[in-house]
Protein backbone atom coordinates (compact mmCIF):
# COMPACT_ATOMS: atom_id res chain seq x y z
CA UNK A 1 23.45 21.22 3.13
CA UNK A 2 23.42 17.44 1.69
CA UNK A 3 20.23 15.94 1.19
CA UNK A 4 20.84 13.26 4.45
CA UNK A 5 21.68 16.98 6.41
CA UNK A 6 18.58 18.30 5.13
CA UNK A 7 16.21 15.51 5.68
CA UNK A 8 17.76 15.07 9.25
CA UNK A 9 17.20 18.89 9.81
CA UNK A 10 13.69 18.91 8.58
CA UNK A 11 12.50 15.92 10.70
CA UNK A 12 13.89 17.12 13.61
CA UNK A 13 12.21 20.81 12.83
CA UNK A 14 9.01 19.11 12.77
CA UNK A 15 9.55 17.32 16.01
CA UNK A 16 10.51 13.84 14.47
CA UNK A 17 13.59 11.94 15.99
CA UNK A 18 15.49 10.25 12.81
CA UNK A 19 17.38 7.71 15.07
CA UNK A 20 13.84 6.73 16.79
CA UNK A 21 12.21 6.54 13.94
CA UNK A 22 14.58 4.37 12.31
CA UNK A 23 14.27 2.01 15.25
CA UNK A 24 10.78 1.92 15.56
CA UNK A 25 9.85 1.36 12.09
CA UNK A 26 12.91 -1.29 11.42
CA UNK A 27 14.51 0.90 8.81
CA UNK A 28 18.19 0.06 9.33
CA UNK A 29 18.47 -2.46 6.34
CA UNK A 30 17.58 -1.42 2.87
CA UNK A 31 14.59 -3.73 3.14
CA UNK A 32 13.08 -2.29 5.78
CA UNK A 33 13.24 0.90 4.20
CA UNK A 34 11.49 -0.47 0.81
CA UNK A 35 8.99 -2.17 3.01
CA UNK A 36 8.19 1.07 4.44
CA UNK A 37 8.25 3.32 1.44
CA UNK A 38 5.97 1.09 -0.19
CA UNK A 39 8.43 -0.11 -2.70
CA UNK A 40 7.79 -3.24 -4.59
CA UNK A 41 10.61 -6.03 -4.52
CA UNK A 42 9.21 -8.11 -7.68
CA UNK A 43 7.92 -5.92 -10.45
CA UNK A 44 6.38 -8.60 -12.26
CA UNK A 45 4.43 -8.78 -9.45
CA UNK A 46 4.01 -4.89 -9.20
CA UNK A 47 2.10 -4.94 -12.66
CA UNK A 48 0.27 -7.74 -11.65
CA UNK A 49 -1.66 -5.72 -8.80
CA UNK A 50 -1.33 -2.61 -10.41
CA UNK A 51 -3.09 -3.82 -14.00
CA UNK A 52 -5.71 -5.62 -11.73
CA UNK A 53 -6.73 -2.31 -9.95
CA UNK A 54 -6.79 -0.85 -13.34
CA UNK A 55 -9.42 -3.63 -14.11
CA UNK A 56 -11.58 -3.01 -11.47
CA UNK A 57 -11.41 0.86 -10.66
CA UNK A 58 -15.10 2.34 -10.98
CA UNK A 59 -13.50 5.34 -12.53
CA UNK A 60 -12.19 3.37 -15.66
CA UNK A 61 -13.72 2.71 -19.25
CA UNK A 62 -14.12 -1.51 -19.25
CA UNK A 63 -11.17 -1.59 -21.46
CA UNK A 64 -8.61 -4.47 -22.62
CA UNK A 65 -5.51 -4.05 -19.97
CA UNK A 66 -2.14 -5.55 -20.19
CA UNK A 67 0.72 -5.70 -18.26
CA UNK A 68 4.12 -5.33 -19.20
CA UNK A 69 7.71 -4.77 -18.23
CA UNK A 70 10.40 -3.28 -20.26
CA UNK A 71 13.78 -3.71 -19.90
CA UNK A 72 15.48 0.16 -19.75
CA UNK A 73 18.86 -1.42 -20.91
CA UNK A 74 17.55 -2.83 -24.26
CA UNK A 75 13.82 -1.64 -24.76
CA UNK A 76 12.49 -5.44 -24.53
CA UNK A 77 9.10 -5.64 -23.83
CA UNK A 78 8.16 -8.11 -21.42
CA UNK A 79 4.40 -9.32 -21.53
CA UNK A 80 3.54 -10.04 -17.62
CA UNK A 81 -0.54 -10.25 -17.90
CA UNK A 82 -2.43 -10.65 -20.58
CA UNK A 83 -6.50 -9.16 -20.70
CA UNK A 84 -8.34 -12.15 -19.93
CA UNK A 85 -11.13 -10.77 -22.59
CA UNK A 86 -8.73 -10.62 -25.48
């Protein structure tokens, strides 16, 4: 069974319709879908929010944070946010 075929089969085993879903959530388009999986569209942005929850999380040392991205084609390092306190 392909991983579409099992998906499909597994919804429908737990009562979901796929094609009803689909249209109720607006998942035809790839966008949709990444709006609705949660998945981030600007990943500068991404570290942005994600290194500012880091910041403020109760659970967390108060600790320099930076942000960066890196490029999985060359290894660049890409500085996105700099620690404010540094």
């Amino acid at each position: 069974m392909s991983n579409e075929a099992g998906l499909v089969a597994s919804m429908q085993a737990l009562g979901v319709d796929p094609q009803r879903l689909i249209e109720q959530e607006h998942l035809g388009d790839a966008q949709g879908l990444m709006n609705w999986l949660g998945a981030f569209t600007d990943i500068h942005l991404n570290v942005k929010e994600v290194v500012e929850a880091i910041r403020h999380s109760p659970y967390l040392p108060r600790i320099p944070v930076h942000g960066f991205v890196i490029d999985i084609t060359t290894g660049r390092l890409t500085l996105v946010d700099r620690d404010p306190t540094e």
